[in-house]
Each structure stands twice: as C-alpha cells, then as structure tokens.
N, C-alpha and C. Protein backbone atom coordinates (compact mmCIF):
# COMPACT_ATOMS: atom_id res chain seq x y z
N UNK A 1 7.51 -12.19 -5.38
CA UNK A 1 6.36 -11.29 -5.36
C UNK A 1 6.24 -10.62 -3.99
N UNK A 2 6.23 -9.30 -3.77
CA UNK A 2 6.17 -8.46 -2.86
C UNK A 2 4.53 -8.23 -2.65
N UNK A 3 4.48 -8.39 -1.30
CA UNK A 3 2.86 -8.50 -0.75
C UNK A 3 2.22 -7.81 0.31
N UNK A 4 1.73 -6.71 0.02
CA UNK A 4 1.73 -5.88 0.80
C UNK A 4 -0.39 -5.73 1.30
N UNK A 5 -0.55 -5.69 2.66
CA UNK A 5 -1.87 -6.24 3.64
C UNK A 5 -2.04 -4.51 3.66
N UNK A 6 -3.18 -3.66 3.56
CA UNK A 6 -2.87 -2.34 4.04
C UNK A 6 -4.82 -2.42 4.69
N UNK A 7 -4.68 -1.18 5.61
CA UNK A 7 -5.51 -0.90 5.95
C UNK A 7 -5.48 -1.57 7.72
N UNK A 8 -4.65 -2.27 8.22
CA UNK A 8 -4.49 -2.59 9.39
C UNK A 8 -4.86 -1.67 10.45
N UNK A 9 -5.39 -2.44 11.69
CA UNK A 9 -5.43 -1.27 12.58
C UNK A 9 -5.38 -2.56 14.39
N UNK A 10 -5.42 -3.54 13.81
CA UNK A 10 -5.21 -4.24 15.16
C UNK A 10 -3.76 -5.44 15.18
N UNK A 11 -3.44 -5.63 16.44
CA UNK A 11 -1.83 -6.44 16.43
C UNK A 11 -2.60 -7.78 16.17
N UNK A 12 -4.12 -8.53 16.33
CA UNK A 12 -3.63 -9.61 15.55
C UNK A 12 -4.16 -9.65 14.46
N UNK A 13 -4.48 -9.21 13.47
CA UNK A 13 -4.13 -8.96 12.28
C UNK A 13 -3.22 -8.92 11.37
N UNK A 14 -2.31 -7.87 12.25
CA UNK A 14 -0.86 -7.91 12.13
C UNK A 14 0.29 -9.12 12.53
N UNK A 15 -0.15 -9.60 12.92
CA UNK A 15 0.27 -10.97 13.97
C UNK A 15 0.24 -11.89 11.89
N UNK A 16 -1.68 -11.91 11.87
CA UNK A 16 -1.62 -12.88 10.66
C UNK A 16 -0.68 -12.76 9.56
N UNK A 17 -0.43 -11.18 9.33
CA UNK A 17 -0.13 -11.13 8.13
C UNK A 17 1.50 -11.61 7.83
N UNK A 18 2.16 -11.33 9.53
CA UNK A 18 3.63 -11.69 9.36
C UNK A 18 3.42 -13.25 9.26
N UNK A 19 2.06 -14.32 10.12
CA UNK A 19 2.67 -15.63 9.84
C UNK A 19 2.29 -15.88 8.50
N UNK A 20 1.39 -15.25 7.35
CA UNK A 20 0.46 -15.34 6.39
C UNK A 20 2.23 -15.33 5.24
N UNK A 21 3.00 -14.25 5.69
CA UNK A 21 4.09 -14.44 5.02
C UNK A 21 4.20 -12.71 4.01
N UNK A 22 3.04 -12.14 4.34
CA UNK A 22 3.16 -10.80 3.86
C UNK A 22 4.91 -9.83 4.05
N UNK A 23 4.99 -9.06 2.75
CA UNK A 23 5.81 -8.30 3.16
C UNK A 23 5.94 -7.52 3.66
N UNK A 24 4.97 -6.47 3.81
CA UNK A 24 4.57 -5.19 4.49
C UNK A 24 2.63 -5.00 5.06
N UNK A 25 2.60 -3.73 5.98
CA UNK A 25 1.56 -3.63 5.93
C UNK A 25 1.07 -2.58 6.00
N UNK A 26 -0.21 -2.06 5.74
CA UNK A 26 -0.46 -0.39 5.63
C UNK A 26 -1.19 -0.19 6.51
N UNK A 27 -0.05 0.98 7.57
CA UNK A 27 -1.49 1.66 8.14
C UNK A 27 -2.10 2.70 7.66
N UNK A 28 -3.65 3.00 7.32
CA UNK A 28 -4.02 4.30 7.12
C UNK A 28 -4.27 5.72 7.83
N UNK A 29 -3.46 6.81 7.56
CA UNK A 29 -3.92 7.67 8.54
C UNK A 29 -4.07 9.13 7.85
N UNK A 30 -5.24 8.61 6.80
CA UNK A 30 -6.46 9.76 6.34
C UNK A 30 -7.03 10.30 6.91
N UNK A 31 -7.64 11.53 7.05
CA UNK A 31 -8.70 11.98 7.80
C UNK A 31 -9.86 11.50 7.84
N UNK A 32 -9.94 11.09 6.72
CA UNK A 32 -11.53 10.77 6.36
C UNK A 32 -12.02 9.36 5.79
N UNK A 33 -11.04 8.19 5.90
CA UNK A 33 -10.77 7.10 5.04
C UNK A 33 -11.73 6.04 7.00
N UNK A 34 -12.62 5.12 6.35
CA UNK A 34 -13.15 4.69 7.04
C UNK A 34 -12.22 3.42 7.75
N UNK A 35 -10.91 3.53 7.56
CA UNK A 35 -9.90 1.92 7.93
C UNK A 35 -8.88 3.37 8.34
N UNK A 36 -9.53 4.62 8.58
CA UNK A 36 -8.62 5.39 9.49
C UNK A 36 -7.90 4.52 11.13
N UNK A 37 -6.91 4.59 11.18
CA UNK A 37 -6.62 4.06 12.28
C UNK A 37 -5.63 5.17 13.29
N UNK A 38 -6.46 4.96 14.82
CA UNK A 38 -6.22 5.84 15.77
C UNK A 38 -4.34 6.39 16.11
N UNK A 39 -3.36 6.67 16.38
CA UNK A 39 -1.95 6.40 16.94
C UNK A 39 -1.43 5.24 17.55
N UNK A 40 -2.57 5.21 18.55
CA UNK A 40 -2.02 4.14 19.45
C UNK A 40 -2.56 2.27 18.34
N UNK A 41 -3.28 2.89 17.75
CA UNK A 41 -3.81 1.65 16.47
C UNK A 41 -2.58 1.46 15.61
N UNK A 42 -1.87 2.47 15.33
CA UNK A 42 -0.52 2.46 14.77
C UNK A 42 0.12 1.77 15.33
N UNK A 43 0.68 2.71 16.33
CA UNK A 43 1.86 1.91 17.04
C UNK A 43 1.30 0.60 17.63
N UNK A 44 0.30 0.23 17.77
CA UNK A 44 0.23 -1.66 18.04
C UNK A 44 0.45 -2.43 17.02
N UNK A 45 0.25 -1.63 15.48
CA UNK A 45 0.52 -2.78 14.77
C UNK A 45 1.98 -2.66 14.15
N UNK A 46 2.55 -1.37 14.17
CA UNK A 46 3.91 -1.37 13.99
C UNK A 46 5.01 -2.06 15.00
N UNK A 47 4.38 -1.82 16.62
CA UNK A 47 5.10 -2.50 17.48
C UNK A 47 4.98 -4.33 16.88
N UNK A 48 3.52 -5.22 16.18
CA UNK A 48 3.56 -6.02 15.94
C UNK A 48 4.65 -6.93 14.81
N UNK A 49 4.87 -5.77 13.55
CA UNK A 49 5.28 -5.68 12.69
C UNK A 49 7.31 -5.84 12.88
N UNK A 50 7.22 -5.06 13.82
CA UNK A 50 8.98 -4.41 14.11
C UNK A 50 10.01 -5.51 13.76
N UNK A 51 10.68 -5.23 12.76
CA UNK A 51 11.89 -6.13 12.67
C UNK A 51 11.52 -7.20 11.53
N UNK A 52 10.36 -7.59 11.31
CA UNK A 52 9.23 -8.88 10.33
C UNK A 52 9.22 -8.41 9.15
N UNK A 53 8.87 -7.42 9.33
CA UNK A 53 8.38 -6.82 7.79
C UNK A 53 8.26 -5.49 7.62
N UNK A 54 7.58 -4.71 6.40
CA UNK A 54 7.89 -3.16 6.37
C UNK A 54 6.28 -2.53 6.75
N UNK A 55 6.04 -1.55 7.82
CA UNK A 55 5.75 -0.73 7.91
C UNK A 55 5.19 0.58 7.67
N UNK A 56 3.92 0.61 6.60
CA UNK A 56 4.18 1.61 5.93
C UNK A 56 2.90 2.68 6.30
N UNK A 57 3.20 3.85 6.44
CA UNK A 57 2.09 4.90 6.80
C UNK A 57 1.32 5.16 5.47
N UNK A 58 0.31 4.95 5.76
CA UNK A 58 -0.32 5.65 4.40
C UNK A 58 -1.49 6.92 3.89
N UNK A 59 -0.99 7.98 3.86
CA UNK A 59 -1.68 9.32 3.70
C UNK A 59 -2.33 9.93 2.44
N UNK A 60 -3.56 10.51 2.40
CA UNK A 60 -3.47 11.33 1.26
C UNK A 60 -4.21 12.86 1.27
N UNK A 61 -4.26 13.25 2.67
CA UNK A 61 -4.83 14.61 2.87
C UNK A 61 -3.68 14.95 3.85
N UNK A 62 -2.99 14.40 4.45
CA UNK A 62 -1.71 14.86 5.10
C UNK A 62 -0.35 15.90 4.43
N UNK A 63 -0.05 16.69 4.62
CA UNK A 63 1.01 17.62 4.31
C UNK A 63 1.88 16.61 4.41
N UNK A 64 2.97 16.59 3.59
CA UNK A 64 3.83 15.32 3.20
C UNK A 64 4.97 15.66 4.39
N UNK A 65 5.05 16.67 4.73
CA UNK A 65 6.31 17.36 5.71
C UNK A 65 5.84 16.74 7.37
N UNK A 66 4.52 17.16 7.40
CA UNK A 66 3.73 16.24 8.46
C UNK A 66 3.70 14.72 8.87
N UNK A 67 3.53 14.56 7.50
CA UNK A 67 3.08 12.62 7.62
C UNK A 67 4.54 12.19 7.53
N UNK A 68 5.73 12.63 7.37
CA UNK A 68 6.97 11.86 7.65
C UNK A 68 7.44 12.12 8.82
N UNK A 69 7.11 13.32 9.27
CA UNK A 69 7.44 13.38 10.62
C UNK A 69 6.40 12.20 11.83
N UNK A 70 5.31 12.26 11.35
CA UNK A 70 4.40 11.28 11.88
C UNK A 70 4.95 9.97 11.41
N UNK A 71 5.43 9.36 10.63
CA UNK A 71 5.81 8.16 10.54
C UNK A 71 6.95 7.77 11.14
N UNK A 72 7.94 8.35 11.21
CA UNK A 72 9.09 8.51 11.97
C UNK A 72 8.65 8.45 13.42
N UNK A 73 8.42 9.26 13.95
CA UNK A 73 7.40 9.36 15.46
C UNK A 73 7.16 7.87 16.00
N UNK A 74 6.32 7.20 14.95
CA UNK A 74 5.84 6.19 14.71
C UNK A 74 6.12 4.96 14.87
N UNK A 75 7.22 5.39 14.50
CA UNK A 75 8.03 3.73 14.02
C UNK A 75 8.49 3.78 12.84
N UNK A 76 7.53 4.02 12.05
CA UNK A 76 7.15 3.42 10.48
C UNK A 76 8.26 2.72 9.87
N UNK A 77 8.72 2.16 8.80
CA UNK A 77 9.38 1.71 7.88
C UNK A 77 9.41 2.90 6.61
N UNK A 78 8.17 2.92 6.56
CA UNK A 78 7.86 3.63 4.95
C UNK A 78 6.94 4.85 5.01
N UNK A 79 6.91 5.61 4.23
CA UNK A 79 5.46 6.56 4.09
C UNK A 79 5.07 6.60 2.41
N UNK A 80 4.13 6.43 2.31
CA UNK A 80 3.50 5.96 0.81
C UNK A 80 2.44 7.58 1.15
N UNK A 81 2.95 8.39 0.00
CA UNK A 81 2.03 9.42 -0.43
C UNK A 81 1.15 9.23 -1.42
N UNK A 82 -0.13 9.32 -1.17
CA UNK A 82 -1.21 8.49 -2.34
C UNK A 82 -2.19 9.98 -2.96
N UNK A 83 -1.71 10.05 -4.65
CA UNK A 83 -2.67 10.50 -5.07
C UNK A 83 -2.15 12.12 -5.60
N UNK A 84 -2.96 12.90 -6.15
CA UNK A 84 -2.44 14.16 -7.21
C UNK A 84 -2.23 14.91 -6.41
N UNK A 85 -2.23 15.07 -4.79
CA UNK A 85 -1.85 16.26 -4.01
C UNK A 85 -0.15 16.24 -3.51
N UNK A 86 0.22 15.69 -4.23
CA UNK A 86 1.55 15.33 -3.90
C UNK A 86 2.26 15.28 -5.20
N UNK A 87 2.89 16.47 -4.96
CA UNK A 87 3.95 16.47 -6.79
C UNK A 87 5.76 16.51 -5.93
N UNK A 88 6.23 16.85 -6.85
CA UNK A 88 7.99 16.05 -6.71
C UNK A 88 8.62 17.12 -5.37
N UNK A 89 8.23 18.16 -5.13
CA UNK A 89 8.52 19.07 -3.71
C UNK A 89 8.01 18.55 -2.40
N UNK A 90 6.95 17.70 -2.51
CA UNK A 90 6.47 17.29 -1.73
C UNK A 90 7.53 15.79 -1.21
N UNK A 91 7.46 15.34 -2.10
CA UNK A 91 8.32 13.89 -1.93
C UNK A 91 9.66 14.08 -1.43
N UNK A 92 9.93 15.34 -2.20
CA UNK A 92 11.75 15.99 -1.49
C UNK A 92 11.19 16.56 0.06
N UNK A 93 10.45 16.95 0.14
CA UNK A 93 10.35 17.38 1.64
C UNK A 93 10.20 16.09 2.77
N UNK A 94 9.37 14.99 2.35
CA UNK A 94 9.05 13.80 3.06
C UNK A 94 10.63 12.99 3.06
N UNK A 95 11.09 12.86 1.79
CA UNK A 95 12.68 12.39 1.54
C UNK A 95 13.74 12.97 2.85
N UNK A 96 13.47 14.03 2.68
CA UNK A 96 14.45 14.63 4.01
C UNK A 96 14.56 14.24 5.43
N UNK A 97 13.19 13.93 5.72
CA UNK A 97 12.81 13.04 6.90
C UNK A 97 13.07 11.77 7.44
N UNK A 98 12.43 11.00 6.24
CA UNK A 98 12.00 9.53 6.23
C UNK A 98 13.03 9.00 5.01
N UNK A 99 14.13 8.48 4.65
CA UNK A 99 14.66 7.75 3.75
C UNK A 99 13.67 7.31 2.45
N UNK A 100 12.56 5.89 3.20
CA UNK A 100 11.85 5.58 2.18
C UNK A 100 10.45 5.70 2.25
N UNK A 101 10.20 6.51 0.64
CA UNK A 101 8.83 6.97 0.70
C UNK A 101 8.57 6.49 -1.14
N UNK A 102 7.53 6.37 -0.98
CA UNK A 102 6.59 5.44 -1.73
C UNK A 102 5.67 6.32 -2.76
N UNK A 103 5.16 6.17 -3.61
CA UNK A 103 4.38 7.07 -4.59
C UNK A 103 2.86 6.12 -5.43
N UNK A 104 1.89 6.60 -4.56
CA UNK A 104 0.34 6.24 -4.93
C UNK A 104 -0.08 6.77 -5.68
N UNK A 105 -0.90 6.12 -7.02
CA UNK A 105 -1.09 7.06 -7.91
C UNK A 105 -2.28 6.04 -8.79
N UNK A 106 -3.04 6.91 -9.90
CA UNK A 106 -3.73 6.06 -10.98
C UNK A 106 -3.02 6.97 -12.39
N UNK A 107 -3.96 5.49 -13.00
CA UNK A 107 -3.66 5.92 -14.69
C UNK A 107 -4.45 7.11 -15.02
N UNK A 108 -5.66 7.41 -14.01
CA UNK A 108 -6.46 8.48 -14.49
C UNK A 108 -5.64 9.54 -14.29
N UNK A 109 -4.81 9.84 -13.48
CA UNK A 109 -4.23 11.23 -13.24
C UNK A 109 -2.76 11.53 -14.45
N UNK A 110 -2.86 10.37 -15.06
CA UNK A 110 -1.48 10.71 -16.56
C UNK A 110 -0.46 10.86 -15.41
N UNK A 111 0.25 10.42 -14.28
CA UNK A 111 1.20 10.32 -14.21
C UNK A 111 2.30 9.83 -14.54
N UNK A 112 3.64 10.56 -14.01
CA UNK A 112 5.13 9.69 -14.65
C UNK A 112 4.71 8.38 -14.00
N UNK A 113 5.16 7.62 -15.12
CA UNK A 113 5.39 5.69 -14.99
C UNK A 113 6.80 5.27 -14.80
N UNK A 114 7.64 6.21 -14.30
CA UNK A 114 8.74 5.61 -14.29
C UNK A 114 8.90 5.76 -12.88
N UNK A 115 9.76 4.57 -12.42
CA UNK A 115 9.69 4.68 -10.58
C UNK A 115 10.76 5.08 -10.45
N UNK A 116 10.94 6.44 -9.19
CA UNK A 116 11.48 7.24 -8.77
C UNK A 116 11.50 8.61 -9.84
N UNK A 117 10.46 8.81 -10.71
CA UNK A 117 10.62 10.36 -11.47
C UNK A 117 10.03 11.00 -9.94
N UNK A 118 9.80 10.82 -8.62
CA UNK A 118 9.48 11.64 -7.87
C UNK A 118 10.74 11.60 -6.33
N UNK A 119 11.46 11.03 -6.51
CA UNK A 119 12.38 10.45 -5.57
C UNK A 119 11.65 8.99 -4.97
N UNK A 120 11.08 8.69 -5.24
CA UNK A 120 10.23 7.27 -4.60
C UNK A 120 11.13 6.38 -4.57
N UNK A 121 10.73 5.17 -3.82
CA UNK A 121 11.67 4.09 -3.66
C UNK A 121 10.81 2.72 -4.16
N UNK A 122 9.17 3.17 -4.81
CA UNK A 122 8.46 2.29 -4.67
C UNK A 122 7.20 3.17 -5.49
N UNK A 123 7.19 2.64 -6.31
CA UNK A 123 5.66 3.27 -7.37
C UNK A 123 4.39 2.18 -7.54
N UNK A 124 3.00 2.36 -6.41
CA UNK A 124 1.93 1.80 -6.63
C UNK A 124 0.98 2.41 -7.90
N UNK A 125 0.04 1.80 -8.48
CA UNK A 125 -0.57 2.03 -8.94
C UNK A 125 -1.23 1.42 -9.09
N UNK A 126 -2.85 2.17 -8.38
CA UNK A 126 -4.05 1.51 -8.03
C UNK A 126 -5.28 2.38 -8.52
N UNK A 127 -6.39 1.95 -8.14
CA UNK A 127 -7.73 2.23 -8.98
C UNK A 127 -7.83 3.32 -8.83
N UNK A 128 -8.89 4.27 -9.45
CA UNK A 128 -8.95 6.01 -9.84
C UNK A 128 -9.13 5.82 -8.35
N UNK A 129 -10.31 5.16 -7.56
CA UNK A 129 -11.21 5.39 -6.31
C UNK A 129 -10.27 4.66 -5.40
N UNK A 130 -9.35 4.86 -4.63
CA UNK A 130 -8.47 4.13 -3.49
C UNK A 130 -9.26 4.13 -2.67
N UNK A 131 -9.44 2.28 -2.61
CA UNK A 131 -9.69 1.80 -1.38
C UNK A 131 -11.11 1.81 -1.58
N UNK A 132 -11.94 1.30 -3.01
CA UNK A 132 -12.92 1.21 -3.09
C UNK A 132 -13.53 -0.13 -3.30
N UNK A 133 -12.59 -0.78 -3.69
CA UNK A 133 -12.81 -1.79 -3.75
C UNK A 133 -12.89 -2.15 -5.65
N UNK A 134 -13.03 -1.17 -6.30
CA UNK A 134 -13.91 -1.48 -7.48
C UNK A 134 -12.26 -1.85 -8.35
N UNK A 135 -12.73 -2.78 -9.07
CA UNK A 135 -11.39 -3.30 -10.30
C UNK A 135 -11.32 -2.31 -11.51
N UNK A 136 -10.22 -2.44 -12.18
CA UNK A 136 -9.74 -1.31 -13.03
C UNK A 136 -9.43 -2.07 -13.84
N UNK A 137 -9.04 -1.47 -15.76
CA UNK A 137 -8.73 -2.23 -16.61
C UNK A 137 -7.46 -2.44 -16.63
N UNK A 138 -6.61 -3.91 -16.10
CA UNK A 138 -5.17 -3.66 -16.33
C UNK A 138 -4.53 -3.86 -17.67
N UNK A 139 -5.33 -4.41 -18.83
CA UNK A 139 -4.50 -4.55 -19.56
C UNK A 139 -4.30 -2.97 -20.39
N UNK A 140 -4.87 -1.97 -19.91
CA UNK A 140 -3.76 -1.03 -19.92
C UNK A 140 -2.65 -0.71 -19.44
N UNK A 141 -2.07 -1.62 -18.78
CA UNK A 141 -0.54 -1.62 -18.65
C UNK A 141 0.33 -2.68 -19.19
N UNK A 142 -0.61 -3.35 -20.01
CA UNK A 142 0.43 -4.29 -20.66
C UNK A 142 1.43 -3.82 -21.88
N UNK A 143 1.05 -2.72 -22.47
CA UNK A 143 1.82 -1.99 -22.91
C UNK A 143 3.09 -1.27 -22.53
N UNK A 144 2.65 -0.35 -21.21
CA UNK A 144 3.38 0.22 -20.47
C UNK A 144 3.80 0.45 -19.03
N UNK A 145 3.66 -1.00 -18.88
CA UNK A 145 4.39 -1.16 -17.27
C UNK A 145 5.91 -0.52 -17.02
N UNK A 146 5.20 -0.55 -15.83
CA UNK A 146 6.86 0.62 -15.47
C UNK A 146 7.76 -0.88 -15.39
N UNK A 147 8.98 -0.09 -15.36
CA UNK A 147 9.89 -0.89 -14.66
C UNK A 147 10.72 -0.47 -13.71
N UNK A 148 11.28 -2.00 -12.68
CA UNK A 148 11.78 -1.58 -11.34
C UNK A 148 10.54 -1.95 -10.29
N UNK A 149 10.62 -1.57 -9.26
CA UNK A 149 10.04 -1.78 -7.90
C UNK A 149 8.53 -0.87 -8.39
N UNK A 150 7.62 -2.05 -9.03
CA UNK A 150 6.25 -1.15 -9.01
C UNK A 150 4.79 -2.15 -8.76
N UNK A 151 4.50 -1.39 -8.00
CA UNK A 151 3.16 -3.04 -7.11
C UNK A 151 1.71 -2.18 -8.29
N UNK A 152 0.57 -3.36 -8.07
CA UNK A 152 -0.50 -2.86 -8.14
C UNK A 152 -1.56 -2.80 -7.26
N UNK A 153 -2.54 -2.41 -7.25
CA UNK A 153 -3.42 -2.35 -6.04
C UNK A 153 -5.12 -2.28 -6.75
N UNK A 154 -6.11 -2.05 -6.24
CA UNK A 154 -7.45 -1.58 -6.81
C UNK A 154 -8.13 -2.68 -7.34
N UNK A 155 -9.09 -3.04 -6.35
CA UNK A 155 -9.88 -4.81 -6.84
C UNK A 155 -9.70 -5.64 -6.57
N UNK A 156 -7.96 -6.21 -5.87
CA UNK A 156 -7.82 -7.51 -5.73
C UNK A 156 -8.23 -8.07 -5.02
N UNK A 157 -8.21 -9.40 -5.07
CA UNK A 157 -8.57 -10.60 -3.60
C UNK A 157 -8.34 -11.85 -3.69
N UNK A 158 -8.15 -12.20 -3.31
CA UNK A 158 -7.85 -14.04 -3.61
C UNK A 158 -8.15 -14.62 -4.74
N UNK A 159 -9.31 -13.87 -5.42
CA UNK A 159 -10.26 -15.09 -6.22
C UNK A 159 -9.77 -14.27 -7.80
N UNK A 160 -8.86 -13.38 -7.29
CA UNK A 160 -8.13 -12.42 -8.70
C UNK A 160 -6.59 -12.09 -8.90
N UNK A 161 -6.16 -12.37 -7.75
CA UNK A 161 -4.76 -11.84 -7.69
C UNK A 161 -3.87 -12.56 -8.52
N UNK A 162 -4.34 -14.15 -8.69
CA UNK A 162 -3.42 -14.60 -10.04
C UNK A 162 -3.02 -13.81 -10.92
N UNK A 163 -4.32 -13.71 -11.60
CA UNK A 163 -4.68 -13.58 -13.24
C UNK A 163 -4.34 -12.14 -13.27
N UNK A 164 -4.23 -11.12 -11.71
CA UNK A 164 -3.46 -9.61 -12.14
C UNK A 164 -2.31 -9.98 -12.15
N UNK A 165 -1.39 -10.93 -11.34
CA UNK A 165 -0.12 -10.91 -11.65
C UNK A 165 -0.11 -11.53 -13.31
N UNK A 166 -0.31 -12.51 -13.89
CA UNK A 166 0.40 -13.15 -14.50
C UNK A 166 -0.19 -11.61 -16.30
N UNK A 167 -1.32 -11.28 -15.75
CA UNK A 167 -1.44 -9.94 -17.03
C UNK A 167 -0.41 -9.01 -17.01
N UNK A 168 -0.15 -8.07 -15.60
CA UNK A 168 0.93 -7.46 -15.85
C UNK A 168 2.22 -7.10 -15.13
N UNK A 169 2.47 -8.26 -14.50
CA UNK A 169 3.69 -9.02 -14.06
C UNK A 169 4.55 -7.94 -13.10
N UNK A 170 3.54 -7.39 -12.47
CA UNK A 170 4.32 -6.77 -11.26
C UNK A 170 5.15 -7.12 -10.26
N UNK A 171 5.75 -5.86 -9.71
CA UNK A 171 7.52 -6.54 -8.62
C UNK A 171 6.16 -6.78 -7.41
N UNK A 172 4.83 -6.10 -7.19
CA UNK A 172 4.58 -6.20 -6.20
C UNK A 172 2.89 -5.92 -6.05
N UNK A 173 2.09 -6.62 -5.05
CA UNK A 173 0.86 -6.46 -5.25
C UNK A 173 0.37 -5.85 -3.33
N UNK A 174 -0.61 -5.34 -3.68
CA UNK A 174 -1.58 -4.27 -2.61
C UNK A 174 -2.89 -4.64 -2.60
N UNK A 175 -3.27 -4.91 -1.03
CA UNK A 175 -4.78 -5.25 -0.98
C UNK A 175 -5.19 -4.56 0.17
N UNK A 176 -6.68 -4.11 0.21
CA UNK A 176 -7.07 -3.95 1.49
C UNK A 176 -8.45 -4.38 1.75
N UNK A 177 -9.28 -3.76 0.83
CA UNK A 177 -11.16 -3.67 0.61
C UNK A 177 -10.85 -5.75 0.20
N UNK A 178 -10.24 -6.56 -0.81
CA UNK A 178 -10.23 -7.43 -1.02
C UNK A 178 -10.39 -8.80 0.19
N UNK A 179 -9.83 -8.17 1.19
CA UNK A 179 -9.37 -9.21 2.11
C UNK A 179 -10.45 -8.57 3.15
N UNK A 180 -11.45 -8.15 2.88
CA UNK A 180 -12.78 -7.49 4.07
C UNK A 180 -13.72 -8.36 4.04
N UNK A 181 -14.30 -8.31 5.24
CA UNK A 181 -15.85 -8.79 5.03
C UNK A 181 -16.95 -7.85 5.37
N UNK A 182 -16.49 -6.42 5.52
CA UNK A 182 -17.43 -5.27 5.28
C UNK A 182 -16.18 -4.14 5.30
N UNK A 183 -16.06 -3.14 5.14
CA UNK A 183 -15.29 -2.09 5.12
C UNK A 183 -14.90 -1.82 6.07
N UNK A 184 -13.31 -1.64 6.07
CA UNK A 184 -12.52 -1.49 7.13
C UNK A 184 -12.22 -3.08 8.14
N UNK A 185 -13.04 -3.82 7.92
CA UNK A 185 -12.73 -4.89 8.90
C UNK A 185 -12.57 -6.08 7.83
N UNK A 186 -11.08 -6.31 8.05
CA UNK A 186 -10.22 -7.72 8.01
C UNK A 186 -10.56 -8.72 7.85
N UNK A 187 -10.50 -10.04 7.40
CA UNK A 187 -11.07 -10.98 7.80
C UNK A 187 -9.50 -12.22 7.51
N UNK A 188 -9.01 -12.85 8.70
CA UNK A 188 -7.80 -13.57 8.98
C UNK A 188 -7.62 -14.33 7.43
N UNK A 189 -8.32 -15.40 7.16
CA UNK A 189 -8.65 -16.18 6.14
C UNK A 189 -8.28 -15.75 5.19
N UNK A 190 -9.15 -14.51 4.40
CA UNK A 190 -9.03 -13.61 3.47
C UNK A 190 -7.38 -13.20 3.17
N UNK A 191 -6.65 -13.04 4.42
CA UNK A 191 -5.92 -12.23 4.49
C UNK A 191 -4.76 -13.74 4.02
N UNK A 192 -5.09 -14.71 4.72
CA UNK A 192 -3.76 -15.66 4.06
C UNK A 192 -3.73 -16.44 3.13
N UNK A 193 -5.17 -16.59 2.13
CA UNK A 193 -5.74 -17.04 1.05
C UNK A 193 -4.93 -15.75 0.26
N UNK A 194 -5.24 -14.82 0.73
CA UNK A 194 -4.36 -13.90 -0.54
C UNK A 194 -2.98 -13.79 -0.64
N UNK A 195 -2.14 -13.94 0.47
CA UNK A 195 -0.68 -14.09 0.48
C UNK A 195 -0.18 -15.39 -0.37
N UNK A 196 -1.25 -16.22 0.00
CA UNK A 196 -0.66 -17.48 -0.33
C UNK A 196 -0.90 -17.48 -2.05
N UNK A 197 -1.95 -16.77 -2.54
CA UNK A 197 -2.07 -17.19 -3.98
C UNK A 197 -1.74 -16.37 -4.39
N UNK A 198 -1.38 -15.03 -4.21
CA UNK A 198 -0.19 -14.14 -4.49
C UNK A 198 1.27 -14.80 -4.96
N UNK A 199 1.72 -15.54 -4.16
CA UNK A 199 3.21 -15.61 -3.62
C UNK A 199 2.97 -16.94 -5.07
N UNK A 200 1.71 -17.84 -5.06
CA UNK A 200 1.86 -19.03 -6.19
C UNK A 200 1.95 -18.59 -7.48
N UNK A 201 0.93 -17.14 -7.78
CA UNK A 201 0.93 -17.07 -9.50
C UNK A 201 2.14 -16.33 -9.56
C-alpha cells in the first residue's frame, strides 16, 4: 500500500512522515489553498524528504508549464495536477519538463478512469471538494476501479482508512485534512496512526 502525507509545510513533519514509513509527501502550492506553503517551506521539506521518499508538488490554479518548471526548481520528485483545469495538453506540456506527473481528479467531473489516458504516471481520485475534509461515496468505485497505479484521497483518517482500502482496494491512499487538528496544521500522532493502519488493512 502506497501512502502518501500531503499538505506539508515544515521539516519535522516531514522528518515524521519518513520515520512514520510514508511513501511520499505533498507539498501544496495553490494560490489560495489554506496548507499553501511558502518556497523556502518547500524546499525544507523536500530537502527533508531527499533520497526517503517521493516528493510531490501539488497545484491546481498553476499553469501546468509553470508548476513543472517550479517543481523541478524545487527539487520535487513529482507534480500532481489536481482537478478540470488540466486536460491531456496540459499534462504533455508538464511531461516535457518533469518525467513524473500525476493526475487529480473526482467522479463528479466524469473523467477518464484509466491511468495514464492523460500521460500520468499516477491517477488520484479524491472528493468533488479537495482538501475538505468531507467523505465521498466509494462504493461507487466498486464497480469501476481503475486499474494500475491509482490512490484515493477525500475523508480519510485513521479511524477510516481500513474499511476505504479493503471497499475499493487501491494501489494507493492520500491524506491531508484527516491527519489535522485544525486546518492546515498536522498533528505527528495523526500522521503515524494513519501510516500505520494504512500499511495493516
């Protein structure tokens, strides 16, 4: 099970999540997303990250040509484009840059379910509202889970992440609002209670 911490913005945080056993972690760099995190907030937790685990920028008002050049800059590992402002020109333009880039998306927007119909290396799919915290119905994907490299995201937290894996048996799971104890801020505990019961169901 692939386990991915997003919303990071400090090195020990980042510190937890590599001993917590996470695979990756997200930084956000929205304009307007309240777990916005500064450059130099970047690069401390990517410098934390380097070599441990993957890296991933995460945008969704950014020009995709922009945010790979910014991830690259960066450090990054990854750039995860989240959401309907980003169709398959966009992903070829970020592709050109950055090797691996990632594709954020919901069931509300009827997107392709197959991973890589956009060049992706990695297909999330999380709640209509990213990063709201609020849970979504998954057993609409028990029908039609993708297959290949595809995480879920939207609602989870320790006290749920079983019972989403074992409904619809994803390569990989995404948290951020789950592992908070108010928005935008982390909480250590949270953060290795969820790796750990992730990695069990």
């Amino acid at each position: 099970m692939y386990v991915k911490i997003c919303g990071l913005r400090t090195a020990e945080h980042a510190q937890v999540a590599v001993e917590a056993g996470a695979d990756a972690v997200g930084v956000v760099m929205n304009r307007t997303s309240v777990r916005r995190a500064s450059e130099d907030e970047a690069r401390t937790v990517v410098d934390t990250v380097s070599g441990r685990l993957d890296a991933v920028l995460v945008v969704n008002d950014l020009p995709a040509l922009e945010a790979a050049r910014t991830a690259v800059r960066l450090g990054f590992d990854v750039l995860q484009l989240h959401g309907a402002a980003y169709g398959p020109d966009d992903f070829a333009a970020a592709l050109a840059v950055l090797p691996r880039v990632w594709r954020a998306t919901s069931l509300d927007l009827d997107p392709p379910l197959e991973v890589g119909a956009h060049g992706e290396e990695v297909l999330l799919l999380d709640a209509p509202r990213p990063g709201s915290g609020e849970r979504w119905d998954l057993s609409a994907l028990a029908m039609r889970a993708p297959k290949g490299r595809w995480m879920v995201a939207g609602g989870l937290a320790p006290g749920n992440v079983a019972e989403a894996v074992q409904v619809v048996q994803p390569w990989g799971v995404d948290v951020s609002s789950g592992v908070e104890v108010a928005p935008g801020q982390k909480d250590s505990d949270l953060m290795r209670s969820f790796v750990s019961r992730a990695r069990r169901a």
